[in-house]
N, C-alpha and C. Protein backbone atom coordinates (compact mmCIF):
# COMPACT_ATOMS: atom_id res chain seq x y z
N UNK A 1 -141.98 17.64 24.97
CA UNK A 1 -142.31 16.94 23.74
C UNK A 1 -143.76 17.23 23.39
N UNK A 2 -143.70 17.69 22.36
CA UNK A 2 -145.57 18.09 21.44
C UNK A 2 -146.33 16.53 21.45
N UNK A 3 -147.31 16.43 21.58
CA UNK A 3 -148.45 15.58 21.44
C UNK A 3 -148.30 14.85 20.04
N UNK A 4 -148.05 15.83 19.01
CA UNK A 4 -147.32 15.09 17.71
C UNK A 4 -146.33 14.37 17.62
N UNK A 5 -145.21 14.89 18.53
CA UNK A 5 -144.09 14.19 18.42
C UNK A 5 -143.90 12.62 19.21
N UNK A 6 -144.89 12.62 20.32
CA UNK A 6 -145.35 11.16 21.08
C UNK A 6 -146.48 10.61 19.76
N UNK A 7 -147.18 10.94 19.59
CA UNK A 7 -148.23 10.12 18.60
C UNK A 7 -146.90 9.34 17.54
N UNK A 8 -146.48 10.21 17.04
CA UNK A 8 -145.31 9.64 15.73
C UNK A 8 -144.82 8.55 16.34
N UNK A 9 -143.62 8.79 17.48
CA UNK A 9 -142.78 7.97 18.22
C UNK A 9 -143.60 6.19 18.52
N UNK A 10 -145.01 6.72 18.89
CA UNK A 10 -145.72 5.33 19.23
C UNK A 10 -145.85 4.55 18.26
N UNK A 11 -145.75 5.28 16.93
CA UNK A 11 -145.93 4.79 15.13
C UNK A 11 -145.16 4.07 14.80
N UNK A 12 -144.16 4.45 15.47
CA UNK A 12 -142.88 4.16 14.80
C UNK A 12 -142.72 2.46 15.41
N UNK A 13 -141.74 1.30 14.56
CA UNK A 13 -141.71 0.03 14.97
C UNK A 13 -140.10 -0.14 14.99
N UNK A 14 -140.03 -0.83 15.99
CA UNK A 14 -138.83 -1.64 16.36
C UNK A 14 -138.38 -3.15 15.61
N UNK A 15 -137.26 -2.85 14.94
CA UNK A 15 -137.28 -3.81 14.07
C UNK A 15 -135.76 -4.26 14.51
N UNK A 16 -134.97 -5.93 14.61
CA UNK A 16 -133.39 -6.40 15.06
C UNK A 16 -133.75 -6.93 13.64
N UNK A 17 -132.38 -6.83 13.46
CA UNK A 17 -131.47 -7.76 11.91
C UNK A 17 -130.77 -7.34 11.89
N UNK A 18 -129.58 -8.16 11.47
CA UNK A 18 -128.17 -8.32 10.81
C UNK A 18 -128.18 -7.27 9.56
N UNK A 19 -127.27 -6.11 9.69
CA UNK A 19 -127.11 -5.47 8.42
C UNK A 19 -125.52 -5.38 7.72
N UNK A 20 -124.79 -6.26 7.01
CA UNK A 20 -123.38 -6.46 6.28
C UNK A 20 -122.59 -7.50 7.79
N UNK A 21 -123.53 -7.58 8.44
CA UNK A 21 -122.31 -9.04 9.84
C UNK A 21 -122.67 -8.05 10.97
N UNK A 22 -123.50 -6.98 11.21
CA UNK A 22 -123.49 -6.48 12.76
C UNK A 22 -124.88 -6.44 12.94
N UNK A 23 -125.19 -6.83 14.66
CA UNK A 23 -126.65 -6.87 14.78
C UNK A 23 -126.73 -5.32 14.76
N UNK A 24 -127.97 -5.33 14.13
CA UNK A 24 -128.68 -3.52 14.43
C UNK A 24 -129.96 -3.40 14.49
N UNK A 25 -130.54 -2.82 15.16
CA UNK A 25 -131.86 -2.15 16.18
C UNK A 25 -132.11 -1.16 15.45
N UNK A 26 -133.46 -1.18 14.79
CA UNK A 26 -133.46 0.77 14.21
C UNK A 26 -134.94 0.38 14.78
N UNK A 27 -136.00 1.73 15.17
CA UNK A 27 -137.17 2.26 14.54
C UNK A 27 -137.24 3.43 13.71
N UNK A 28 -138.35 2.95 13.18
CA UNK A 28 -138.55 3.43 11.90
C UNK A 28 -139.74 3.21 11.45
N UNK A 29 -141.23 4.16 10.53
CA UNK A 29 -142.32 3.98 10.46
C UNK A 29 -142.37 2.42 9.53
N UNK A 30 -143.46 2.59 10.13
CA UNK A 30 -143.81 0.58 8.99
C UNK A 30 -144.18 0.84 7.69
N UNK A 31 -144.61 1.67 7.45
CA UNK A 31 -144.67 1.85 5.87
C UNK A 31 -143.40 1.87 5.08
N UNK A 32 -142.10 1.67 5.95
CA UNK A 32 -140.65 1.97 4.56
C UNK A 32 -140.75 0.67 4.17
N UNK A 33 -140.17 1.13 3.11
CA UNK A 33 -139.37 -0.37 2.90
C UNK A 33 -137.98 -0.35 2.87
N UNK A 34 -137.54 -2.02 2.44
CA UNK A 34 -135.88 -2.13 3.35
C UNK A 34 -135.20 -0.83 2.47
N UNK A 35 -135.32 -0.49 1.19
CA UNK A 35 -134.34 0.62 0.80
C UNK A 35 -134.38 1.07 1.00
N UNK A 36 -135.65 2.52 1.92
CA UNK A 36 -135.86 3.48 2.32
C UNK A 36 -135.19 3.18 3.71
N UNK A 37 -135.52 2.14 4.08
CA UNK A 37 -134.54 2.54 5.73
C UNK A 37 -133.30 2.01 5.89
N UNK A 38 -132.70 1.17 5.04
CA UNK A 38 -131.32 1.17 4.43
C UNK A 38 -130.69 2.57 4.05
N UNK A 39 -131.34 3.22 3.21
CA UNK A 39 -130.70 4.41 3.05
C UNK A 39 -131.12 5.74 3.79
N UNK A 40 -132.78 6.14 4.49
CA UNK A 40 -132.84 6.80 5.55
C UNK A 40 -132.44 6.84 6.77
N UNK A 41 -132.48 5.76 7.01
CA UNK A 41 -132.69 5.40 8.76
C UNK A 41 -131.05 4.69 9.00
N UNK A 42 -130.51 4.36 7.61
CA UNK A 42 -129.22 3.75 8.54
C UNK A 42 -128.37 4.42 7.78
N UNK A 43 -128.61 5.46 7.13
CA UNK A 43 -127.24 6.14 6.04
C UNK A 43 -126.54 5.18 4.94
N UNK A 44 -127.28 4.05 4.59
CA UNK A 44 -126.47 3.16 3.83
C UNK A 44 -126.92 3.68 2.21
N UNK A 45 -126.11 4.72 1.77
CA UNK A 45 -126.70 4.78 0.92
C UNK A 45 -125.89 4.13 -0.84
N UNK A 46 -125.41 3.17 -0.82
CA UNK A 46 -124.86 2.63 -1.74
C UNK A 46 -126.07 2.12 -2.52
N UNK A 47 -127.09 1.19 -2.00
CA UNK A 47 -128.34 1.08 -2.90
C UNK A 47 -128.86 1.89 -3.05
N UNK A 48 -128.81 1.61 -4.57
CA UNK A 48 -129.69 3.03 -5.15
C UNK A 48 -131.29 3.03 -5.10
N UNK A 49 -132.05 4.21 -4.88
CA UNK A 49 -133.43 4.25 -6.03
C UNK A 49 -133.78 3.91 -6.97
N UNK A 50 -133.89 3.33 -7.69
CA UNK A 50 -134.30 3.11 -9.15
C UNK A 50 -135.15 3.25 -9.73
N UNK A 51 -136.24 2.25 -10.31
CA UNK A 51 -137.94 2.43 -10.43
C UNK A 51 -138.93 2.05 -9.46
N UNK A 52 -138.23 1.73 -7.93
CA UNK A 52 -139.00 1.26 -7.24
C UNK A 52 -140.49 0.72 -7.72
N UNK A 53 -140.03 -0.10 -8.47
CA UNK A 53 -141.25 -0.80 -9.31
C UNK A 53 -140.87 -1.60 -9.72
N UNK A 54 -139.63 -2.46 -9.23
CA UNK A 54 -139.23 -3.71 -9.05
C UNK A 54 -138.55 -3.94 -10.56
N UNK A 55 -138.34 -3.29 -11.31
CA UNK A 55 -137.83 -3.48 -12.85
C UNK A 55 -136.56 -3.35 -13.13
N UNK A 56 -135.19 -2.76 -12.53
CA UNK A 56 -134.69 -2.26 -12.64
C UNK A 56 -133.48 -2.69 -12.02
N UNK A 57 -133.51 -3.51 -11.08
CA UNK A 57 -132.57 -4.28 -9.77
C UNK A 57 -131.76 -3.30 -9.43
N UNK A 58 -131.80 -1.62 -9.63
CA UNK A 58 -130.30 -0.92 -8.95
C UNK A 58 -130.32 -0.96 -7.03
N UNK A 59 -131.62 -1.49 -6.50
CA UNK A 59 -131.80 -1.85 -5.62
C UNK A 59 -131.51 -3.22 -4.58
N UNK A 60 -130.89 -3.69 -5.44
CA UNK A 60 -130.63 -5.32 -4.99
C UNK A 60 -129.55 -5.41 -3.91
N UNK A 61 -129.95 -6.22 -2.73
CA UNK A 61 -129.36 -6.60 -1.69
C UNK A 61 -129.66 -8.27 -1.54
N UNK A 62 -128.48 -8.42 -0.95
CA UNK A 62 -128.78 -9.77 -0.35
C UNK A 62 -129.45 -10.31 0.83
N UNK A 63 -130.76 -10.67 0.86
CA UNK A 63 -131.53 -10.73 2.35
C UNK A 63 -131.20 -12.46 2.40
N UNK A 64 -130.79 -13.06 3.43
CA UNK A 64 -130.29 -14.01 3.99
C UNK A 64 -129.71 -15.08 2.59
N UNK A 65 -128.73 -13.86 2.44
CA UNK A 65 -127.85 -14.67 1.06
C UNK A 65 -128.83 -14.87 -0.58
N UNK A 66 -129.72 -14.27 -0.30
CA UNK A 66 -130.50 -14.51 -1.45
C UNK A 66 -130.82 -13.44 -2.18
N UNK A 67 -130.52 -12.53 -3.53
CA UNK A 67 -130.72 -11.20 -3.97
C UNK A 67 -132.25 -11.07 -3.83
N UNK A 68 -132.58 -9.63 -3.44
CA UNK A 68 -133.82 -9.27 -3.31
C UNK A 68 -133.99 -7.84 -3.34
N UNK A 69 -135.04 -7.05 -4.14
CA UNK A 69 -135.34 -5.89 -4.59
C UNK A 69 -136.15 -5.32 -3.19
N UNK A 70 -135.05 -4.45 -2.76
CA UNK A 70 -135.29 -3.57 -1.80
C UNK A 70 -136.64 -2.58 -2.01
N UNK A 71 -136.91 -2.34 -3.30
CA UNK A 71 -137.79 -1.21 -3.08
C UNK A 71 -139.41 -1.99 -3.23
N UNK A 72 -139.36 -3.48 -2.98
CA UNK A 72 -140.16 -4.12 -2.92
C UNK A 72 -140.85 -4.64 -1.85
N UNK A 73 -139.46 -4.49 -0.75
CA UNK A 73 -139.26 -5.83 0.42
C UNK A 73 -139.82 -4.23 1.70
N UNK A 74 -140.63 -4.56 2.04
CA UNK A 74 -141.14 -3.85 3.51
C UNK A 74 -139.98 -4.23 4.67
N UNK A 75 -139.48 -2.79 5.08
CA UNK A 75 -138.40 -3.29 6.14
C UNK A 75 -138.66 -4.72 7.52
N UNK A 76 -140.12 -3.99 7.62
CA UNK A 76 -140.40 -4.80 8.42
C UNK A 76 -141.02 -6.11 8.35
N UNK A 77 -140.78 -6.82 7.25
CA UNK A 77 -140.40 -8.11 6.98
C UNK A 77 -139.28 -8.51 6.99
N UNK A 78 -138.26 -7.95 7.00
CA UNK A 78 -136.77 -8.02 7.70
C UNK A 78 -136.18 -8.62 9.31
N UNK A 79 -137.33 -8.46 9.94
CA UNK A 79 -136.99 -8.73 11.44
C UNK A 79 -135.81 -10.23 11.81
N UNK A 80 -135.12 -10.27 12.29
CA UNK A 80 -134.23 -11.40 11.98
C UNK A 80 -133.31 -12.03 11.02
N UNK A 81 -134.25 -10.79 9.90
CA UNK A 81 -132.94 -11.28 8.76
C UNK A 81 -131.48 -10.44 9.01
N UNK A 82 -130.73 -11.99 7.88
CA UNK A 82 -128.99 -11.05 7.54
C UNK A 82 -129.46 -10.10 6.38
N UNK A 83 -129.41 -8.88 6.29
CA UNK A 83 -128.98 -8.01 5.32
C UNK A 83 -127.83 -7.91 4.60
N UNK A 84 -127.55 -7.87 3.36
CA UNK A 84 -126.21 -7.81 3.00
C UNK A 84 -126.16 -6.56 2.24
N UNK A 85 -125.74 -5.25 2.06
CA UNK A 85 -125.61 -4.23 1.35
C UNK A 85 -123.83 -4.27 0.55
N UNK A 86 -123.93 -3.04 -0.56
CA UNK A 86 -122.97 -3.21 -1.09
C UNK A 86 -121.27 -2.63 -0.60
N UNK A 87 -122.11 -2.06 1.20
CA UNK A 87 -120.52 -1.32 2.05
C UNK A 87 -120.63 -2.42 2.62
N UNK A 88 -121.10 -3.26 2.86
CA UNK A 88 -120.58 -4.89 3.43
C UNK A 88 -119.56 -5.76 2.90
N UNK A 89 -118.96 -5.19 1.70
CA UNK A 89 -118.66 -6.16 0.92
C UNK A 89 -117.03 -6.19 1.29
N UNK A 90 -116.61 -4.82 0.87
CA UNK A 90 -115.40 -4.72 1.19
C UNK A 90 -114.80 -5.05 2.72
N UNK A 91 -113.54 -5.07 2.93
CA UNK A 91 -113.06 -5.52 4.15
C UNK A 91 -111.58 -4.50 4.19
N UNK A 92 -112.17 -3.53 5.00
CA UNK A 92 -111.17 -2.30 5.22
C UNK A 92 -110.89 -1.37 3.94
N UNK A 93 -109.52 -1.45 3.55
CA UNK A 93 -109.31 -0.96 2.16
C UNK A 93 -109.26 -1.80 1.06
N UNK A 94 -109.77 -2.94 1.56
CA UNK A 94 -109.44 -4.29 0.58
C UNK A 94 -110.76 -4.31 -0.30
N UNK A 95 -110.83 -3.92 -1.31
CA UNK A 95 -112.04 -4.22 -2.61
C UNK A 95 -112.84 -5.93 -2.29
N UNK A 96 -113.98 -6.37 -2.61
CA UNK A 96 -114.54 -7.56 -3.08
C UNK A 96 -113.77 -7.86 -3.97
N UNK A 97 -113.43 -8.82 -4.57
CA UNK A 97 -112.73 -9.08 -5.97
C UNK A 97 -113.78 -8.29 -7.04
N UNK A 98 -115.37 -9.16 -6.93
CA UNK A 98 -116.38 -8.35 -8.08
C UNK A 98 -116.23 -6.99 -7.94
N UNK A 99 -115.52 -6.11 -7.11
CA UNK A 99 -115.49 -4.37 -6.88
C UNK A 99 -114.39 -4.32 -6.90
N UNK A 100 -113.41 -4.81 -7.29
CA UNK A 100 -111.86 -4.82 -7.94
C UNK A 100 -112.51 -4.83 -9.61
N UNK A 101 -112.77 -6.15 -9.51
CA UNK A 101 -112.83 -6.35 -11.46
C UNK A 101 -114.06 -5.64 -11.96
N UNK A 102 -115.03 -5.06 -11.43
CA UNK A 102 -115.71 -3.55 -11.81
C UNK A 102 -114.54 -2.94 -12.31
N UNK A 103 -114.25 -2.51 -11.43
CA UNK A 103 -113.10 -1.04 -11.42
C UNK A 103 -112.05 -1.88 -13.28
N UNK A 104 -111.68 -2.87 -12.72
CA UNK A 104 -110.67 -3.16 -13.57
C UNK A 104 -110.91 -3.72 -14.80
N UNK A 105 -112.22 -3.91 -15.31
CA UNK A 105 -112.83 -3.97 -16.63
C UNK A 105 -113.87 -3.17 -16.91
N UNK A 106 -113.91 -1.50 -16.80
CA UNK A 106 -115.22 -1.17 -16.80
C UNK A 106 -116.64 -1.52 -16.47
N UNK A 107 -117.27 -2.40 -15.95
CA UNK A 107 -118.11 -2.64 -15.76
C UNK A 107 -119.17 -1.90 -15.02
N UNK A 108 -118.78 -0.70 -14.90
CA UNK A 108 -120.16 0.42 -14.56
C UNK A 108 -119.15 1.73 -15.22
N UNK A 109 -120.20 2.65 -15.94
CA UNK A 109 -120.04 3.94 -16.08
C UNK A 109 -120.27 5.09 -15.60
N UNK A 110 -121.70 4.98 -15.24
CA UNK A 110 -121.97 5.85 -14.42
C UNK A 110 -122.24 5.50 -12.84
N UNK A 111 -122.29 4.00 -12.62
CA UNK A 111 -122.30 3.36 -11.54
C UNK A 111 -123.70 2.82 -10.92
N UNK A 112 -124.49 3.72 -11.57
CA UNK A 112 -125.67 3.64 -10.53
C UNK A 112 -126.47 2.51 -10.13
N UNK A 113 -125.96 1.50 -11.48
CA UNK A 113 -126.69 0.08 -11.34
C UNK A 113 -125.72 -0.70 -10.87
N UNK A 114 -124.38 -0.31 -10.60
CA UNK A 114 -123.39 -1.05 -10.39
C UNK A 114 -123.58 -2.04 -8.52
N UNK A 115 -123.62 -1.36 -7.78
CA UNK A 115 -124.55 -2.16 -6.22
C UNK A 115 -125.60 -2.98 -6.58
N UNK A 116 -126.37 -3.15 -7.36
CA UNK A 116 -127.31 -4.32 -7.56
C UNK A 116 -126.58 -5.09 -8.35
N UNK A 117 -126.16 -5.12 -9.01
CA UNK A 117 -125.02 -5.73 -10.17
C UNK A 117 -124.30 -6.74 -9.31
N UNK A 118 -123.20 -5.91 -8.56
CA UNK A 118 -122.63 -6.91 -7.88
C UNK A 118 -123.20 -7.32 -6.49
N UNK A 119 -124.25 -6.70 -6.14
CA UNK A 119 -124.86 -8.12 -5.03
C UNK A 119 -125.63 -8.77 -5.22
N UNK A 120 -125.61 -9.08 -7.07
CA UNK A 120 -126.75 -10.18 -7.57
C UNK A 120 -125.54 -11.17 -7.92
N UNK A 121 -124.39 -9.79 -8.03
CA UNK A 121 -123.68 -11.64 -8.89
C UNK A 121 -122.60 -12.18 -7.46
N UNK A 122 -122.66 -11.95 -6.51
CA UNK A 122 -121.90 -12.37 -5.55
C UNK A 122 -122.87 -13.19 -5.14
N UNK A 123 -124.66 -13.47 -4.94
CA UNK A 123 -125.39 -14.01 -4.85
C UNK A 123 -125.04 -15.42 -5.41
N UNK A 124 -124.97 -15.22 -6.87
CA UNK A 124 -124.47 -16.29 -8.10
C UNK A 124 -123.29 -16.95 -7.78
N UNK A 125 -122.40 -16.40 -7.53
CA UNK A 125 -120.85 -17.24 -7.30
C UNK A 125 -120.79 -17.47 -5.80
N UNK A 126 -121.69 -17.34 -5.16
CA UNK A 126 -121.71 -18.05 -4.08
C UNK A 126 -122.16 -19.08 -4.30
N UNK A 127 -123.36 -19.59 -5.29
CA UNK A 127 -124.23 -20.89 -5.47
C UNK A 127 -123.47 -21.58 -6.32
N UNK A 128 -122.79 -20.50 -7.77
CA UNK A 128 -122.40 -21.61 -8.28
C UNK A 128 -120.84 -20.86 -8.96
N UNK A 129 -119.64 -21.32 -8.43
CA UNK A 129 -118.23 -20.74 -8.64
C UNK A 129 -117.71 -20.54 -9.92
N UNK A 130 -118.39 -21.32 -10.71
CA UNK A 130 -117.78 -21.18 -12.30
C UNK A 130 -118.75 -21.21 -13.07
N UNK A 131 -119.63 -19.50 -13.03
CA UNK A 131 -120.74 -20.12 -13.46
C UNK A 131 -120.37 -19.73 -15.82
N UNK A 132 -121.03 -20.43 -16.26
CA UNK A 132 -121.04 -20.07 -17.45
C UNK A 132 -121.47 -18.50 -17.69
N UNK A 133 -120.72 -17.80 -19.27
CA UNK A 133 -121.34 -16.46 -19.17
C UNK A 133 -122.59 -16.65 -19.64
N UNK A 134 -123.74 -17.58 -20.33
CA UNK A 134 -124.97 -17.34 -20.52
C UNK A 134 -125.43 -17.51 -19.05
N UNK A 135 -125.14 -18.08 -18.27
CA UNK A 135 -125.42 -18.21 -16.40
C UNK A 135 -125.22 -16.95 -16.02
N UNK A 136 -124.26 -16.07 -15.89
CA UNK A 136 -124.17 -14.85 -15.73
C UNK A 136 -124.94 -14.03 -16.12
N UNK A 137 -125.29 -14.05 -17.62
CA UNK A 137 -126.39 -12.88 -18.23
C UNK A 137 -127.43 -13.26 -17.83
N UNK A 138 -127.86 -14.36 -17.60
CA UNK A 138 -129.35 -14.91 -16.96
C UNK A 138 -129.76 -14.29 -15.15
N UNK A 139 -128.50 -14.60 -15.14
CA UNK A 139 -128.75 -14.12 -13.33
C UNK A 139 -129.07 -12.85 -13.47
N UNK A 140 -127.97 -12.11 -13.77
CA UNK A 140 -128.40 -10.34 -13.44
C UNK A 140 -129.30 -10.15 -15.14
N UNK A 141 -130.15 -10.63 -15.29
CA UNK A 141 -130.75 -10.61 -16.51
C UNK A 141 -131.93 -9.29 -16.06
N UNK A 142 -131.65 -9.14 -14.73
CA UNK A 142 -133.18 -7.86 -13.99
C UNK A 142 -132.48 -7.15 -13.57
N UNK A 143 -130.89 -6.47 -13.69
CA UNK A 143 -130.51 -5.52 -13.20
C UNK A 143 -129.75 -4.50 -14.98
N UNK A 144 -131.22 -3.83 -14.90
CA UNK A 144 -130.76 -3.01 -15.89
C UNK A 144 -129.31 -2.02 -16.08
N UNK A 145 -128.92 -1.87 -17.04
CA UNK A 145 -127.42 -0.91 -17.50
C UNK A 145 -127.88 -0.35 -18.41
N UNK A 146 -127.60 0.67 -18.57
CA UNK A 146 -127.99 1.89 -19.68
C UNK A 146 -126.66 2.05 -20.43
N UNK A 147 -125.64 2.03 -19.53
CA UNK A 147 -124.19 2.56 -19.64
C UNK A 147 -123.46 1.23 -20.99
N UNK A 148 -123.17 0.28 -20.37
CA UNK A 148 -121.82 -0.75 -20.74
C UNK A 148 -122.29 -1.02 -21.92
N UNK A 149 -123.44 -2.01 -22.19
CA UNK A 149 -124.00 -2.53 -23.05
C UNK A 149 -123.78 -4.26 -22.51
N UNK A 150 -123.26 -4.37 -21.41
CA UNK A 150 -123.17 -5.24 -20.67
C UNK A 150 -122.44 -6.25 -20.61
N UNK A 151 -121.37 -6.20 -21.65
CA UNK A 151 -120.64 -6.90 -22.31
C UNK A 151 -118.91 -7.06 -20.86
N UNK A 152 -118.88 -5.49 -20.49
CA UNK A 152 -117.99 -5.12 -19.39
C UNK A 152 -118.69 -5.62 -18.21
N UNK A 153 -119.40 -5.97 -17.79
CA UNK A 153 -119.86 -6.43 -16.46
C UNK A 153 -120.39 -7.58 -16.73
N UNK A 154 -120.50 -8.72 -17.90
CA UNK A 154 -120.01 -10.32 -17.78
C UNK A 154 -118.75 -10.44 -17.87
N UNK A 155 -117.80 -9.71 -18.25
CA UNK A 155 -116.38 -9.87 -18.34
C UNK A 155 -115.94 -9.72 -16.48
N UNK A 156 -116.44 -8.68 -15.89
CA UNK A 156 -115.75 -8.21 -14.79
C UNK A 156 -116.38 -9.08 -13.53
N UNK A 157 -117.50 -9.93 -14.02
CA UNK A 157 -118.44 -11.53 -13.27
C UNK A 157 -117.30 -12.28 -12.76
N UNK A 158 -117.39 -12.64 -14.86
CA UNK A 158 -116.19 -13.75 -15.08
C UNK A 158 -114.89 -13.73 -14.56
N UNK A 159 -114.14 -12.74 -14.33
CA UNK A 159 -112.83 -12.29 -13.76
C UNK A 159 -112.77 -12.73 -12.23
N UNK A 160 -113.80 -11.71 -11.67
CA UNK A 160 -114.36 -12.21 -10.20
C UNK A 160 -114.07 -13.76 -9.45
N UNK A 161 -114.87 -14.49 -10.80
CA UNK A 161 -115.55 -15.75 -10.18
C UNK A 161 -114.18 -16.35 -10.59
N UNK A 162 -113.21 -16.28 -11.50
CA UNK A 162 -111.73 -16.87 -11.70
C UNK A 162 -110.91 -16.18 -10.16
N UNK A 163 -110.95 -15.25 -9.75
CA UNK A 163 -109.96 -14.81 -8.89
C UNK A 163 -110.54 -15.78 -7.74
N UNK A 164 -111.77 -15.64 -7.41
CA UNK A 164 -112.87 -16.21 -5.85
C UNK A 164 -112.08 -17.52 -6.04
N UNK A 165 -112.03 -18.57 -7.11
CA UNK A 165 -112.10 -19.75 -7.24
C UNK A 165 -110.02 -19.65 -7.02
N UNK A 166 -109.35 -18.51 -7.05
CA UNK A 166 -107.97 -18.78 -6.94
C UNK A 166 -107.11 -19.07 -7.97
N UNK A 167 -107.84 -18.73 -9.24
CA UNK A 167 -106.98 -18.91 -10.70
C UNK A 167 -107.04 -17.68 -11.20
N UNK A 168 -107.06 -16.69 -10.74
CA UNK A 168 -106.59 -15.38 -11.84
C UNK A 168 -105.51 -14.98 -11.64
N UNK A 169 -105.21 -14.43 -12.96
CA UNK A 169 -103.88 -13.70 -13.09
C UNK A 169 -103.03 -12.53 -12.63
């Protein structure tokens, strides 16, 4: 091993947290933040890049149930937390309902904002089950769409939060 490659290694920090329900151990330099080692260091790459300038939410994860802009959050303020990403969601071949009623009301086109989308609004219908659609547009009111015009992803909320609650059709 090169003298470089021990200097790095000593750089590098040891960080435990919960990432989608499994404990996981990564190092990784302290300068990432959680999206960079969400999507470097653990291959999770469903959150996207966006403006990493906090504007944009295509970065949004759930850190201990609460949405939060990854390209904001330093991994290593993570230590102990639950992570929630958007391959957490599903359960085998079984869709989230909100990643059913995506699919089944348009609610992403090109997709890319679609992972902050729905782990802001699974955030929401966890707190509150029926929420109103001005409640809906308010919540993900920071996860920009270029695509829908946004009209398809309060519809595909609303659908969601009727199936979660056990009344859809």
């Amino acid at each position: 091993m090169s003298g470089t490659a021990r200097i790095e290694r000593r750089r590098n920090v040891q960080l435990r947290l919960s990432v989608n329900g499994e404990d996981t151990e990564v190092s990784f330099a302290p300068y990432k933040t959680l999206l960079e080692l969400l999507r470097e260091d653990l291959g999770l790459t469903g959150t996207k890049h966006g403006c990493e300038l906090g504007e944009c939410g295509a970065c949004a994860v759930l850190i201990d149930g609460e949405p939060q802009l990854s390209c904001l959050k330093l991994a290593i303020e993570c230590e102990g937390r639950a992570v929630e990403t958007i391959e957490g969601l599903a359960r085998g071949n079984a869709l989230h309902p909100l990643q059913a009623a995506f699919a089944d009301h348009g609610g992403s086109q090109c997709g890319y904002c679609t992972p902050g989308v729905i782990m802001t609004a699974k955030a929401l219908l966890e707190r509150e089950p029926n929420p109103s659609r001005d409640r809906i547009r308010e919540a993900t009111a920071g996860n920009l769409c270029r695509c829908t015009g946004y009209q398809q992803i309060v519809d595909a909320i609303e659908h969601a939060a009727s199936e979660l609650r056990g009344e859809a059709k």
